[in-house]
N, C-alpha and C. Protein backbone atom coordinates (compact mmCIF):
# COMPACT_ATOMS: atom_id res chain seq x y z
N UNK A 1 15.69 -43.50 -13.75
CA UNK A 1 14.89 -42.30 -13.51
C UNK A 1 13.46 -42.72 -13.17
N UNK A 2 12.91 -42.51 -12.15
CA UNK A 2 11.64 -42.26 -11.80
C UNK A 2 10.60 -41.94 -12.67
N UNK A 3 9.50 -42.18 -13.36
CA UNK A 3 8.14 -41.91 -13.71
C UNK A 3 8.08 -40.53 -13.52
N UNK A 4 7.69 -40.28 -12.26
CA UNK A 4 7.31 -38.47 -11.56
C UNK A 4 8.50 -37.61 -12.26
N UNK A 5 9.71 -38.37 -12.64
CA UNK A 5 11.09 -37.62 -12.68
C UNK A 5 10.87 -37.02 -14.29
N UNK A 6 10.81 -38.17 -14.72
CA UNK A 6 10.28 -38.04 -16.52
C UNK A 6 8.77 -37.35 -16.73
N UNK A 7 8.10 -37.50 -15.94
CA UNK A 7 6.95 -37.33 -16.53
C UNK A 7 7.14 -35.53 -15.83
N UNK A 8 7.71 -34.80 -15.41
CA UNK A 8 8.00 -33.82 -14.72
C UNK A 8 9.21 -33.09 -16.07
N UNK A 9 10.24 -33.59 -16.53
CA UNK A 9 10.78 -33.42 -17.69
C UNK A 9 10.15 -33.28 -18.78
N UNK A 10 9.19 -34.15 -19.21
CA UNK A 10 8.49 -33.77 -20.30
C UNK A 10 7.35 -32.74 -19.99
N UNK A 11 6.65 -32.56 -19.06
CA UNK A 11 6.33 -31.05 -18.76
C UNK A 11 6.90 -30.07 -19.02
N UNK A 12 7.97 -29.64 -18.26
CA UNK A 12 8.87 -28.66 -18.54
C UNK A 12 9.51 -28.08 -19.80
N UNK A 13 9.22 -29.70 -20.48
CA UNK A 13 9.73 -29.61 -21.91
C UNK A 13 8.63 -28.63 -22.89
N UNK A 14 7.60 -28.84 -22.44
CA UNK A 14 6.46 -28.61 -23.16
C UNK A 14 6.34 -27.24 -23.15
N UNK A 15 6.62 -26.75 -21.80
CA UNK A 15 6.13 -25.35 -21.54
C UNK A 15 7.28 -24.75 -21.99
N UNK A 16 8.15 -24.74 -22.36
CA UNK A 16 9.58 -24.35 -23.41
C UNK A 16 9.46 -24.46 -24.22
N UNK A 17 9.06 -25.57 -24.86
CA UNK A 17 9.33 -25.35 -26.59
C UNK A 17 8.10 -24.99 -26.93
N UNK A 18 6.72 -24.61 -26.09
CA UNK A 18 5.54 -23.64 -26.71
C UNK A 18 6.01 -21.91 -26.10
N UNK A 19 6.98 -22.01 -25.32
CA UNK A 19 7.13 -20.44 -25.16
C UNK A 19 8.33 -20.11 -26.47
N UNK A 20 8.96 -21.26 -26.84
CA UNK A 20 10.04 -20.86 -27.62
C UNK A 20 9.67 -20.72 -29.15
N UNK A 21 8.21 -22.07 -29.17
CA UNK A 21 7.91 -22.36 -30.88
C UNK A 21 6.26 -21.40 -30.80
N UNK A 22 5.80 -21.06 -29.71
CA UNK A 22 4.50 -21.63 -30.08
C UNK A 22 3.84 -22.75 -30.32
N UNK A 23 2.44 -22.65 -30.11
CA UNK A 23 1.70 -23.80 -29.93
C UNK A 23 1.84 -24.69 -31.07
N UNK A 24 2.07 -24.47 -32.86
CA UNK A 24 2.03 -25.12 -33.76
C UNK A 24 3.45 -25.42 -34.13
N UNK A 25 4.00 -24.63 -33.16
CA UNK A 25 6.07 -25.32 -33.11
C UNK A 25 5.77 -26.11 -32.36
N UNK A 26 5.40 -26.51 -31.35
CA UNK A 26 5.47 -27.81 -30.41
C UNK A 26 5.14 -29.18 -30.81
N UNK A 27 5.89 -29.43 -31.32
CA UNK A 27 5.93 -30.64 -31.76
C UNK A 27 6.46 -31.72 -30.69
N UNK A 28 5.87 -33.27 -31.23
CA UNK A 28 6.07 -33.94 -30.48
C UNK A 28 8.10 -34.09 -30.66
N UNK A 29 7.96 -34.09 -31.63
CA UNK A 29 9.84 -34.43 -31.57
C UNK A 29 10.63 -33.06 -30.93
N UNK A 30 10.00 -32.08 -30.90
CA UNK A 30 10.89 -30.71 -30.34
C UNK A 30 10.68 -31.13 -28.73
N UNK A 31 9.73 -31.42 -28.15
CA UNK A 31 9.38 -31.95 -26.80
C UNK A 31 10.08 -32.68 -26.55
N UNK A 32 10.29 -33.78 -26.98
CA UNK A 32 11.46 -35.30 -26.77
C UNK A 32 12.92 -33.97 -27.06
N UNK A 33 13.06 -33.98 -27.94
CA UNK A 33 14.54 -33.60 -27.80
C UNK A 33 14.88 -32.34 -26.95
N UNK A 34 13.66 -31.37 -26.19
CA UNK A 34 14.12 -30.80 -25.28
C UNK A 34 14.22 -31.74 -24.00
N UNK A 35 13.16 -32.51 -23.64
CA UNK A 35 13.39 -33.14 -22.69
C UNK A 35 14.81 -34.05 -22.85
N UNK A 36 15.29 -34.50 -23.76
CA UNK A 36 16.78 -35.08 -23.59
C UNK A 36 16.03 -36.98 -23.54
N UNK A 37 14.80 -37.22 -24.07
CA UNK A 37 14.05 -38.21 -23.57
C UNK A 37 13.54 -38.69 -25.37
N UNK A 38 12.83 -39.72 -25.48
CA UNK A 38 12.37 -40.34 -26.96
C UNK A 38 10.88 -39.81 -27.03
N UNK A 39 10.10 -40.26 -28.49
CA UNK A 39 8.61 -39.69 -28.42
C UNK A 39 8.10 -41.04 -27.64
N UNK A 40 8.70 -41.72 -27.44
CA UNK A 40 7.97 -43.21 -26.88
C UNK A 40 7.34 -42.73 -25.43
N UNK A 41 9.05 -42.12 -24.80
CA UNK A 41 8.59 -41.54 -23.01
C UNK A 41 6.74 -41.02 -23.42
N UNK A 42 6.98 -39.90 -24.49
CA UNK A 42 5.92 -38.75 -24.36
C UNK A 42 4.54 -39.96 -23.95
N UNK A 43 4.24 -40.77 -25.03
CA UNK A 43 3.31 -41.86 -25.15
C UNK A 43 3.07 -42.56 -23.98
N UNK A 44 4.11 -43.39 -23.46
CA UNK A 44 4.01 -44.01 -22.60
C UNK A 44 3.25 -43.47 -21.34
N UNK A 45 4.05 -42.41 -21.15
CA UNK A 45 3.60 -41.07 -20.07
C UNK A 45 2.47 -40.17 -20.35
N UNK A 46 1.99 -40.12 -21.20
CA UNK A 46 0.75 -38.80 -21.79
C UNK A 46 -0.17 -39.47 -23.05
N UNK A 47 -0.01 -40.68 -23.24
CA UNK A 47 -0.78 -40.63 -24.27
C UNK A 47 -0.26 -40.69 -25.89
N UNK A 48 -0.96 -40.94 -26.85
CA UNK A 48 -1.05 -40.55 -28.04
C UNK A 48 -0.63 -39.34 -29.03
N UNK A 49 -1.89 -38.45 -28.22
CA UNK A 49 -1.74 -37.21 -28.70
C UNK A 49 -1.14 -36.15 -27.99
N UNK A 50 -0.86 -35.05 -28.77
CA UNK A 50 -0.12 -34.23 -28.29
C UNK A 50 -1.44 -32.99 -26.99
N UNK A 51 -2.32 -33.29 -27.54
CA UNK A 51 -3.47 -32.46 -26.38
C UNK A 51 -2.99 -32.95 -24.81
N UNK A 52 -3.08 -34.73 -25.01
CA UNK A 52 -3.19 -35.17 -23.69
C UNK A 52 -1.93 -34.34 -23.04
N UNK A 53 -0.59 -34.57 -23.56
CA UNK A 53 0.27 -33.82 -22.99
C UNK A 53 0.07 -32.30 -22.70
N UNK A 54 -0.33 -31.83 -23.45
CA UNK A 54 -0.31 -30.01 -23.74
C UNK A 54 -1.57 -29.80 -22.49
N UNK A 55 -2.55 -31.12 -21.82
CA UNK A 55 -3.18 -30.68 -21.08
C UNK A 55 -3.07 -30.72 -19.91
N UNK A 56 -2.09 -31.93 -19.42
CA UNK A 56 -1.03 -32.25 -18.47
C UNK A 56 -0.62 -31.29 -17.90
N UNK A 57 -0.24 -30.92 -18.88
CA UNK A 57 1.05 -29.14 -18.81
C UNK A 57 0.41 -28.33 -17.98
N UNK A 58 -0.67 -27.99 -18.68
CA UNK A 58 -1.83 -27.38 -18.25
C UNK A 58 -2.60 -27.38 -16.90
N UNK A 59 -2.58 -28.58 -16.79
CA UNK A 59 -3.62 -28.54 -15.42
C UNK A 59 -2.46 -28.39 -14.59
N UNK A 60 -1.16 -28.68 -14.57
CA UNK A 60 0.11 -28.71 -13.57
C UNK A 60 0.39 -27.10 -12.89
N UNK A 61 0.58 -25.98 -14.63
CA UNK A 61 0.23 -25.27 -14.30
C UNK A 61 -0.66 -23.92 -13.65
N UNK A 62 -1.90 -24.63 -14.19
CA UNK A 62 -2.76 -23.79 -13.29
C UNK A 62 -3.01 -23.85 -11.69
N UNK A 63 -2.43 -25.70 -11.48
CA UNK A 63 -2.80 -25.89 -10.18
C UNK A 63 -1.79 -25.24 -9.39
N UNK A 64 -0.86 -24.92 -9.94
CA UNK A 64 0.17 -23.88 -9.54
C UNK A 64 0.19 -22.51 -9.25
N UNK A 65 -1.19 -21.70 -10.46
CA UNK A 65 -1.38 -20.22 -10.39
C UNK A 65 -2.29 -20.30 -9.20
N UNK A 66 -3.35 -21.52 -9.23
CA UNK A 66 -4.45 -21.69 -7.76
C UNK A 66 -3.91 -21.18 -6.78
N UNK A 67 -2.21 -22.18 -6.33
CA UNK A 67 -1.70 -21.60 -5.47
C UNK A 67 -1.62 -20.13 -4.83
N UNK A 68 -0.76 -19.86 -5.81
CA UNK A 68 -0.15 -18.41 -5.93
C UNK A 68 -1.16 -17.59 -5.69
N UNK A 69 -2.71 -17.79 -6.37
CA UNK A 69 -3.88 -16.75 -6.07
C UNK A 69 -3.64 -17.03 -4.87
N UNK A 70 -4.07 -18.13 -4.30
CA UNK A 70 -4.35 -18.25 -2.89
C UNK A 70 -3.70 -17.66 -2.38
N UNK A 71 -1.94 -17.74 -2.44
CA UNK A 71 -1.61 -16.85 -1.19
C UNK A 71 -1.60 -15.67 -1.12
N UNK A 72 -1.53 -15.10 -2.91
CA UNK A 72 -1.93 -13.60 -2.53
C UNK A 72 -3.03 -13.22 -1.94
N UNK A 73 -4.37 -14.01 -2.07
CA UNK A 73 -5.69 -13.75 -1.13
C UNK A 73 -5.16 -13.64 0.55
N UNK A 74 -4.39 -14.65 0.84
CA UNK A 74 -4.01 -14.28 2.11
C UNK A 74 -2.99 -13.07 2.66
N UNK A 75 -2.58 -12.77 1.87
CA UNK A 75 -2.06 -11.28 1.65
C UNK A 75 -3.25 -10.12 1.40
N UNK A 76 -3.96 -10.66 0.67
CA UNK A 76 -4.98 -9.10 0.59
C UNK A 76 -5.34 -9.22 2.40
N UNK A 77 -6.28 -10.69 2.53
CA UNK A 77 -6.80 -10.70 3.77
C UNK A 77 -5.94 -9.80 4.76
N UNK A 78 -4.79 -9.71 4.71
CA UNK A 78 -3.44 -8.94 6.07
C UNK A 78 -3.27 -7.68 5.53
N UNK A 79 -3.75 -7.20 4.23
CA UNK A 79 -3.66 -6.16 3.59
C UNK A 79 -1.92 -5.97 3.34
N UNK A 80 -1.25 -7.20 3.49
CA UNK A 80 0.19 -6.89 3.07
C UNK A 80 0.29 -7.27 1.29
N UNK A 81 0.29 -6.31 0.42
CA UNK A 81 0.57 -6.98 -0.99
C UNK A 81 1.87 -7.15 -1.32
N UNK A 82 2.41 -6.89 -0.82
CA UNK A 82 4.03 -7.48 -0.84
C UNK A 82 4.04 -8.82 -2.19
N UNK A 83 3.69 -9.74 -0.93
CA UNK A 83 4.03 -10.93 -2.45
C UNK A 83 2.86 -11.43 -3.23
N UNK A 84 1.55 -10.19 -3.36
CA UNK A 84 1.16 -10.02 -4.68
C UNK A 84 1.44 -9.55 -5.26
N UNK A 85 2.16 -8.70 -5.36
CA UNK A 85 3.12 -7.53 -6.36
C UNK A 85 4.03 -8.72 -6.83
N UNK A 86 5.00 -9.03 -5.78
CA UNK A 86 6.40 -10.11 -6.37
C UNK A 86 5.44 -11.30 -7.59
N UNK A 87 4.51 -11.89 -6.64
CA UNK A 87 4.21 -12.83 -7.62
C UNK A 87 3.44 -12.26 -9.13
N UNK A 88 3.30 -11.08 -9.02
CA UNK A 88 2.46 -10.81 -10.58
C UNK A 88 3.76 -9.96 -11.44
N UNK A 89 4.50 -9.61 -10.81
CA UNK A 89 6.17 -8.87 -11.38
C UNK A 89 6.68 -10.29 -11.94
N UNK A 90 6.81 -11.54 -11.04
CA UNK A 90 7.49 -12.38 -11.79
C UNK A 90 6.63 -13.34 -13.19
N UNK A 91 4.76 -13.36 -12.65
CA UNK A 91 4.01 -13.98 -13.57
C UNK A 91 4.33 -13.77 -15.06
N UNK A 92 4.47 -12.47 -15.32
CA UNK A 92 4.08 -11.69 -17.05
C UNK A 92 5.66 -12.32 -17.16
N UNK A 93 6.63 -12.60 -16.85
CA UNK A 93 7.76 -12.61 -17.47
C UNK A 93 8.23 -14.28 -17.58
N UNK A 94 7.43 -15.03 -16.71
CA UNK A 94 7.00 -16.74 -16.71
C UNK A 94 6.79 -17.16 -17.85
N UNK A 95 7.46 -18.11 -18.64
CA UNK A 95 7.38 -18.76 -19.70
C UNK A 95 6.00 -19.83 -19.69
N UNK A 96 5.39 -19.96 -17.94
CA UNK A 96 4.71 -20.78 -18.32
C UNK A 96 2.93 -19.78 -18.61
N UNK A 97 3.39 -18.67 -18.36
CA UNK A 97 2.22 -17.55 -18.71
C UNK A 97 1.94 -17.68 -19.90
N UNK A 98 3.14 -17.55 -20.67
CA UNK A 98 3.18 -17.57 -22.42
C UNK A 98 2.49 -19.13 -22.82
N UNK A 99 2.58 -19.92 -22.39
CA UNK A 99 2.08 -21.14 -22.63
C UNK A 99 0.71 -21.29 -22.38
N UNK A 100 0.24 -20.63 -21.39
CA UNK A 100 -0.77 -20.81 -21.17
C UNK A 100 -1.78 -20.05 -22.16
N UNK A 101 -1.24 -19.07 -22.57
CA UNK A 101 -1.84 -18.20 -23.42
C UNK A 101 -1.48 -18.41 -24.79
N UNK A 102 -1.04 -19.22 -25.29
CA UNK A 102 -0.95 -20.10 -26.21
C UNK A 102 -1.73 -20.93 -26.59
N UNK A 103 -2.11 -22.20 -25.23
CA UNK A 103 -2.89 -23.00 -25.12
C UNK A 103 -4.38 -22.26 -24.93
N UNK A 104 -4.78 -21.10 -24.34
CA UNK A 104 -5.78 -20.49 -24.56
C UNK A 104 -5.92 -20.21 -25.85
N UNK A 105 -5.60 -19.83 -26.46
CA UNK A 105 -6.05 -19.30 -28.18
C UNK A 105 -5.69 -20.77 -28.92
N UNK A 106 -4.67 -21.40 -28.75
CA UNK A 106 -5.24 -22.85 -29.81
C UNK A 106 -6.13 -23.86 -29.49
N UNK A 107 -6.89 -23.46 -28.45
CA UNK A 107 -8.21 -24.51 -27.81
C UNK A 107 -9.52 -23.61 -28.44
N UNK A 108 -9.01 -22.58 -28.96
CA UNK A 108 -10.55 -22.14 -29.95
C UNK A 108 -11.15 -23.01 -31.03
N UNK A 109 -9.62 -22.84 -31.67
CA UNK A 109 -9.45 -23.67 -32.98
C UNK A 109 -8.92 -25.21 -32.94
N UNK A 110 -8.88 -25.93 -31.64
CA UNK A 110 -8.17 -27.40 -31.69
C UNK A 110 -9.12 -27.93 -30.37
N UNK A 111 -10.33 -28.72 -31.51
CA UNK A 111 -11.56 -28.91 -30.62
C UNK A 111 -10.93 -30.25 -29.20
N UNK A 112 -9.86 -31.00 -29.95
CA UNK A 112 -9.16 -32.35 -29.32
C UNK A 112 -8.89 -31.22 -28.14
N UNK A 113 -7.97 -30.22 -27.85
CA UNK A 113 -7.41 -29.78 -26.89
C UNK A 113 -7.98 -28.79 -26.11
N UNK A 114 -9.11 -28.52 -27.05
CA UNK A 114 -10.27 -27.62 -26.12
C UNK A 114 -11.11 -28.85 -25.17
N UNK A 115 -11.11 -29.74 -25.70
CA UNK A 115 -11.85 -30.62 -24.71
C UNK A 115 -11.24 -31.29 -23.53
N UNK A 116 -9.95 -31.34 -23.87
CA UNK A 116 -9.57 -31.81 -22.39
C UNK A 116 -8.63 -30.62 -21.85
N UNK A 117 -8.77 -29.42 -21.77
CA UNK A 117 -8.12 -28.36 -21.16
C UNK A 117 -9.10 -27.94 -20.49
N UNK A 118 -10.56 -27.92 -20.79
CA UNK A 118 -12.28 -27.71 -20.26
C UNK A 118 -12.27 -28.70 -19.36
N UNK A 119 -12.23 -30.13 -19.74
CA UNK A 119 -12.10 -31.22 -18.73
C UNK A 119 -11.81 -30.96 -17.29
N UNK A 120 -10.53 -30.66 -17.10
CA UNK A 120 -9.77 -30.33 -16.73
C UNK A 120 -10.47 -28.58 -15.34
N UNK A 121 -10.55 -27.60 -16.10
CA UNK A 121 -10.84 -26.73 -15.58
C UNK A 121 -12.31 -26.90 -15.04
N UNK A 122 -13.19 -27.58 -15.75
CA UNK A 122 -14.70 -27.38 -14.89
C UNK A 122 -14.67 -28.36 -13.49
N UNK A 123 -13.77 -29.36 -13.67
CA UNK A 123 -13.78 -30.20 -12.32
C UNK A 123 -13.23 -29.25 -11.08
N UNK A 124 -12.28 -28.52 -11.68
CA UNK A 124 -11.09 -28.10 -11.05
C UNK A 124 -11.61 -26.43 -10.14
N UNK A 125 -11.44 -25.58 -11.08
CA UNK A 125 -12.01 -23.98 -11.06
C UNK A 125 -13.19 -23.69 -9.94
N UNK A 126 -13.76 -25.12 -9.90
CA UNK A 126 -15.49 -23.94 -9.16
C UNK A 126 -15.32 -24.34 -7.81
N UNK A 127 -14.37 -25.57 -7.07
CA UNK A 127 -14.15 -25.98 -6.19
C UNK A 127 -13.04 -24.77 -5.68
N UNK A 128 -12.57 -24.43 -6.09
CA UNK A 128 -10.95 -23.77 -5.78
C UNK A 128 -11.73 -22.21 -5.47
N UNK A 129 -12.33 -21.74 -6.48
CA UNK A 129 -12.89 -20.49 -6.34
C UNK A 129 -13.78 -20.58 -5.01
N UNK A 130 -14.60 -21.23 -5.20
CA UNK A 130 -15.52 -20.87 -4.15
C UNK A 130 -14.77 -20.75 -1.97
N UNK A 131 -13.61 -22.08 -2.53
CA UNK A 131 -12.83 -22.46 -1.60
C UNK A 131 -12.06 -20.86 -0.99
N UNK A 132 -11.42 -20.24 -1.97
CA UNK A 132 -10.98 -19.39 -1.96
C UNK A 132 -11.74 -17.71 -1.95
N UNK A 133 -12.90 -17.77 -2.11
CA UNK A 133 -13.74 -16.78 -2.06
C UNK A 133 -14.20 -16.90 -0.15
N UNK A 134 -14.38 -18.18 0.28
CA UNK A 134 -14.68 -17.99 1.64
C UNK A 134 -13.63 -17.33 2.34
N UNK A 135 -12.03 -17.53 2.36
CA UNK A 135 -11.12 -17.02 2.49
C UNK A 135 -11.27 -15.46 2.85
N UNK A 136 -11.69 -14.68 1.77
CA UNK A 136 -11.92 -13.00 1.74
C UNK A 136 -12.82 -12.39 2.87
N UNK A 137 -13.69 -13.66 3.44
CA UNK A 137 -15.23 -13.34 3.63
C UNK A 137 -14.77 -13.28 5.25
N UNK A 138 -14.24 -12.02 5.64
CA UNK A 138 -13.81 -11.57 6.95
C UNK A 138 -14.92 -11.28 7.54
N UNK A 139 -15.24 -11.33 9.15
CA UNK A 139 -16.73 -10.76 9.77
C UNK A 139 -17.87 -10.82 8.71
N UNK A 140 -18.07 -11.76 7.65
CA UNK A 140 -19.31 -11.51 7.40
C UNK A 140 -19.40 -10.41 6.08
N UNK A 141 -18.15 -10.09 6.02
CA UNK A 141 -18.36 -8.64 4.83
C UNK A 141 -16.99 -8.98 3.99
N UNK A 142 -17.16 -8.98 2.86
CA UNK A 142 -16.09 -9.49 1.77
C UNK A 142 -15.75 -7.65 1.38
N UNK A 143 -14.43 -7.93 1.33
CA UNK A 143 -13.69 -6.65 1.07
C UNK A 143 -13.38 -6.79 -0.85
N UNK A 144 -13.24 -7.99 -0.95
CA UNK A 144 -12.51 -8.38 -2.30
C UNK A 144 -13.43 -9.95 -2.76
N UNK A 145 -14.32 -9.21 -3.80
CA UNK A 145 -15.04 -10.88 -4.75
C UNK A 145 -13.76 -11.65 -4.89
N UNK A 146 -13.32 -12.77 -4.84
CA UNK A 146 -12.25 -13.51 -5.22
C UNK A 146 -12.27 -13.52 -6.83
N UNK A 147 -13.59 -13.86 -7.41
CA UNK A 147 -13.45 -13.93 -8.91
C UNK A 147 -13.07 -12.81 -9.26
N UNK A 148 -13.62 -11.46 -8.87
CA UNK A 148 -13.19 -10.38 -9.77
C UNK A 148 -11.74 -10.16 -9.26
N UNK A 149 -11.05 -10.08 -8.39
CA UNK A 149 -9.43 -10.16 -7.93
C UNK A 149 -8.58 -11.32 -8.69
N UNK A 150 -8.97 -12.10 -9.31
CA UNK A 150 -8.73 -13.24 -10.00
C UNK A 150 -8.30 -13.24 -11.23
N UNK A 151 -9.83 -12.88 -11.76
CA UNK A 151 -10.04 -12.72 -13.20
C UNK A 151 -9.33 -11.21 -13.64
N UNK A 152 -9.23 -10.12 -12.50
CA UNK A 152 -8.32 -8.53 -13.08
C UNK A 152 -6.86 -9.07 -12.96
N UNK A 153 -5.94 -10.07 -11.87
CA UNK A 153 -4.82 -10.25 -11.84
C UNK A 153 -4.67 -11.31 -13.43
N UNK A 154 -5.59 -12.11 -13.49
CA UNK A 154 -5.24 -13.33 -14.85
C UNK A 154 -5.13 -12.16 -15.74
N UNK A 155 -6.02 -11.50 -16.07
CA UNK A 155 -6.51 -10.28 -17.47
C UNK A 155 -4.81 -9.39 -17.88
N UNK A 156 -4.90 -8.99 -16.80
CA UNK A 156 -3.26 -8.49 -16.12
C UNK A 156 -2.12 -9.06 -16.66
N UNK A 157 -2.26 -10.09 -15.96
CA UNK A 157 -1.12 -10.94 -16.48
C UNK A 157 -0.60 -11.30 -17.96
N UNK A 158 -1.82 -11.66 -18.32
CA UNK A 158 -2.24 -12.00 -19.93
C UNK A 158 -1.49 -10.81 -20.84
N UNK A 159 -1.83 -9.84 -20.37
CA UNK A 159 -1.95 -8.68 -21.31
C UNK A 159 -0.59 -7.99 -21.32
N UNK A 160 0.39 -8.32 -19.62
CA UNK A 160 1.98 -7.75 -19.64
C UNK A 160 2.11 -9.20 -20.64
N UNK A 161 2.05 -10.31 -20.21
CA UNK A 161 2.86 -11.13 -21.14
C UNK A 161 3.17 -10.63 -22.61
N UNK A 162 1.66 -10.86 -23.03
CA UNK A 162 1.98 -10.15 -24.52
C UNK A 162 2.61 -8.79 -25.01
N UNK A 163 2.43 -8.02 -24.12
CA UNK A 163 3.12 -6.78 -24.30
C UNK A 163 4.57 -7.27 -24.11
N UNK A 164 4.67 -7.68 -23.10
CA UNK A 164 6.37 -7.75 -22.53
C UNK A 164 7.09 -8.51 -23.88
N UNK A 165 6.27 -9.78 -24.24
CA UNK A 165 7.36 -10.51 -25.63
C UNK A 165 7.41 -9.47 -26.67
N UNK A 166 6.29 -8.30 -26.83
CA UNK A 166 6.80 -7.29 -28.03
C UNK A 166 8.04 -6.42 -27.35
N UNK A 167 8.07 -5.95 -26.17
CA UNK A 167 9.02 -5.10 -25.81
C UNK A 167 9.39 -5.60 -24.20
N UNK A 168 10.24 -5.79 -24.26
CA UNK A 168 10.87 -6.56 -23.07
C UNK A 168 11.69 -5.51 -22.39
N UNK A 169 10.91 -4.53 -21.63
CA UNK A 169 11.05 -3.64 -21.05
C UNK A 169 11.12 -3.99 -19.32
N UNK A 170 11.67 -4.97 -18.29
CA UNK A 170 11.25 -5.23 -17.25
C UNK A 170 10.77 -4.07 -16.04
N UNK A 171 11.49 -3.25 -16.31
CA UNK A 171 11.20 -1.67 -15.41
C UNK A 171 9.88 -1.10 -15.64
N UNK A 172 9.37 -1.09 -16.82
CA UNK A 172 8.84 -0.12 -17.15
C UNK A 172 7.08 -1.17 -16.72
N UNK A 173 7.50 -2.24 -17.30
CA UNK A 173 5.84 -3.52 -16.75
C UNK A 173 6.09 -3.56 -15.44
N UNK A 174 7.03 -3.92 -14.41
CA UNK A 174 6.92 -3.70 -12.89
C UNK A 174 6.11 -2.72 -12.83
N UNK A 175 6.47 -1.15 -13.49
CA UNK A 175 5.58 0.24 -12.94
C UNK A 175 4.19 -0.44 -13.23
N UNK A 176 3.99 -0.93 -14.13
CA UNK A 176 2.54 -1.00 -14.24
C UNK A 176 1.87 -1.84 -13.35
N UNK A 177 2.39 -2.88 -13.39
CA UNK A 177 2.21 -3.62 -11.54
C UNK A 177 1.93 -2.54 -10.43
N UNK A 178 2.72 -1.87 -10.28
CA UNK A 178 2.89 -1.08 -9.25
C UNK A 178 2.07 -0.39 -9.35
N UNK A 179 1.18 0.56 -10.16
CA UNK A 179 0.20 1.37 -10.60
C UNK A 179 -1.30 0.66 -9.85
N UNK A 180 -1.12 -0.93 -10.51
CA UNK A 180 -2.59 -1.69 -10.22
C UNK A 180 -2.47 -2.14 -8.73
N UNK A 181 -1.40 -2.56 -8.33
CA UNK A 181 -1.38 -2.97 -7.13
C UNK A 181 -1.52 -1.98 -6.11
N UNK A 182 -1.11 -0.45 -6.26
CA UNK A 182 -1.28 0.64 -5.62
C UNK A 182 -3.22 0.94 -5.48
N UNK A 183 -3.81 0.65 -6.79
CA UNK A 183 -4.95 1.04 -7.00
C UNK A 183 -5.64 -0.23 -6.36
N UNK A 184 -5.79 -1.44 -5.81
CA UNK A 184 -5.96 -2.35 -5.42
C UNK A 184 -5.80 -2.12 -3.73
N UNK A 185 -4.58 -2.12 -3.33
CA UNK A 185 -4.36 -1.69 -1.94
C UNK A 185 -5.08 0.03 -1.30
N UNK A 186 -5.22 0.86 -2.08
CA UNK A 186 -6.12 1.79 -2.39
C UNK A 186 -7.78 1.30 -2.10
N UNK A 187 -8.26 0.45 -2.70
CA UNK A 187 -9.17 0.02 -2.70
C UNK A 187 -9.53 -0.92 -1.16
N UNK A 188 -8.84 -1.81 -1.03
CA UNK A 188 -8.93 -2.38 0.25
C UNK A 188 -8.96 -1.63 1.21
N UNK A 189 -8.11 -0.79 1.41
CA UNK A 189 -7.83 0.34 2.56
C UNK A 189 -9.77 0.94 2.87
N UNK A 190 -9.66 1.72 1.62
CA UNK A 190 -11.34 2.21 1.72
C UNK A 190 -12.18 1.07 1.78
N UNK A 191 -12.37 -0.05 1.31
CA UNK A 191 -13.58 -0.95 2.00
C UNK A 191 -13.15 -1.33 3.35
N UNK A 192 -11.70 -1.20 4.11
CA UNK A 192 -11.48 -1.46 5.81
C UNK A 192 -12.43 -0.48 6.73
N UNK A 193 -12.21 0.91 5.99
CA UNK A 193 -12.53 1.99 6.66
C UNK A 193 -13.98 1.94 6.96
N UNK A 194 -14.79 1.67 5.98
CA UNK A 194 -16.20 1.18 6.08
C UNK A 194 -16.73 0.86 7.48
């Protein structure tokens, strides 16, 4: 097996057994034995501690949500929200949402994993945003701040997740998608008209 292969397994592993245990269930041995792999791989591959991994995880997945903003920005830009709707219908129900919001609230209290999850995001975040804010900036006149379209879809997201693990209603959190994304495309429409 490949490095990328394992070190891609024990990711996956991670973001499962913190959607399954939570952040203080994730243990290094629940990680190895989801991955099907020893705690040695984890070490060899991540380090020591369990942060370095849990931040791994982390930066893998955000560089992933980067994506996803991005292309929904290129969707606002065409005013088609199509697969901003799909991608925020499938986000709240993403195990790696739950993880992330996991790893957000135990980096209050777990200064080791607040520091390299920060690491991580200040290199990362102001390059991507700004990258992605020029994007919006049609003729000279921005229809949509990228941060505030950003930070209301993350807020969003955050907030079906947790709702959805109390009541796992999938119909009823789509409507609410559908509500914001209506009020969003609503919104674009009137700053076109301008």
């Amino acid at each position: 097996m490949k490095a990328s292969d394992t070190q891609q397994k024990l990711i996956d592993a991670v973001i499962l057994v913190v959607f399954e245990n939570g952040y203080s269930g994730a243990t290094m041995t629940r990680i190895a034995q989801r991955a099907g792999l020893t705690r040695g791989a984890i070490q060899h591959h991540f380090g020591d501690t369990r942060a370095d991994l849990m931040a791994a995880a982390c930066a893998q997945v955000l560089e992933r949500r980067q994506k996803q903003y991005e292309d929904s920005i290129k969707d606002l830009a065409h005013a088609d929200l199509d697969g901003a709707r799909k991608g925020l219908k499938a986000a709240y129900r993403d195990p790696a949402t739950w993880f992330l919001l996991e790893l957000w609230i135990a980096s209050k209290s777990d200064q080791v994993l607040h520091e390299r999850v920060e690491a991580y995001l200040r290199t990362e975040r102001g390059i991507a945003d700004e990258m992605l804010s020029r994007m919006l900036d049609v003729s000279g006149e921005k229809a949509v701040d990228f941060r505030v379209y950003k930070y209301a879809m993350r807020a969003l997201t955050r907030g079906l997740a947790l709702e959805y693990s109390r009541r796992p209603d999938p119909e009823f959190f789509d409507s609410v998608v559908d509500f914001v994304m209506d009020a969003v495309e609503g919104r674009l429409a009137k700053s076109q008209r301008r």
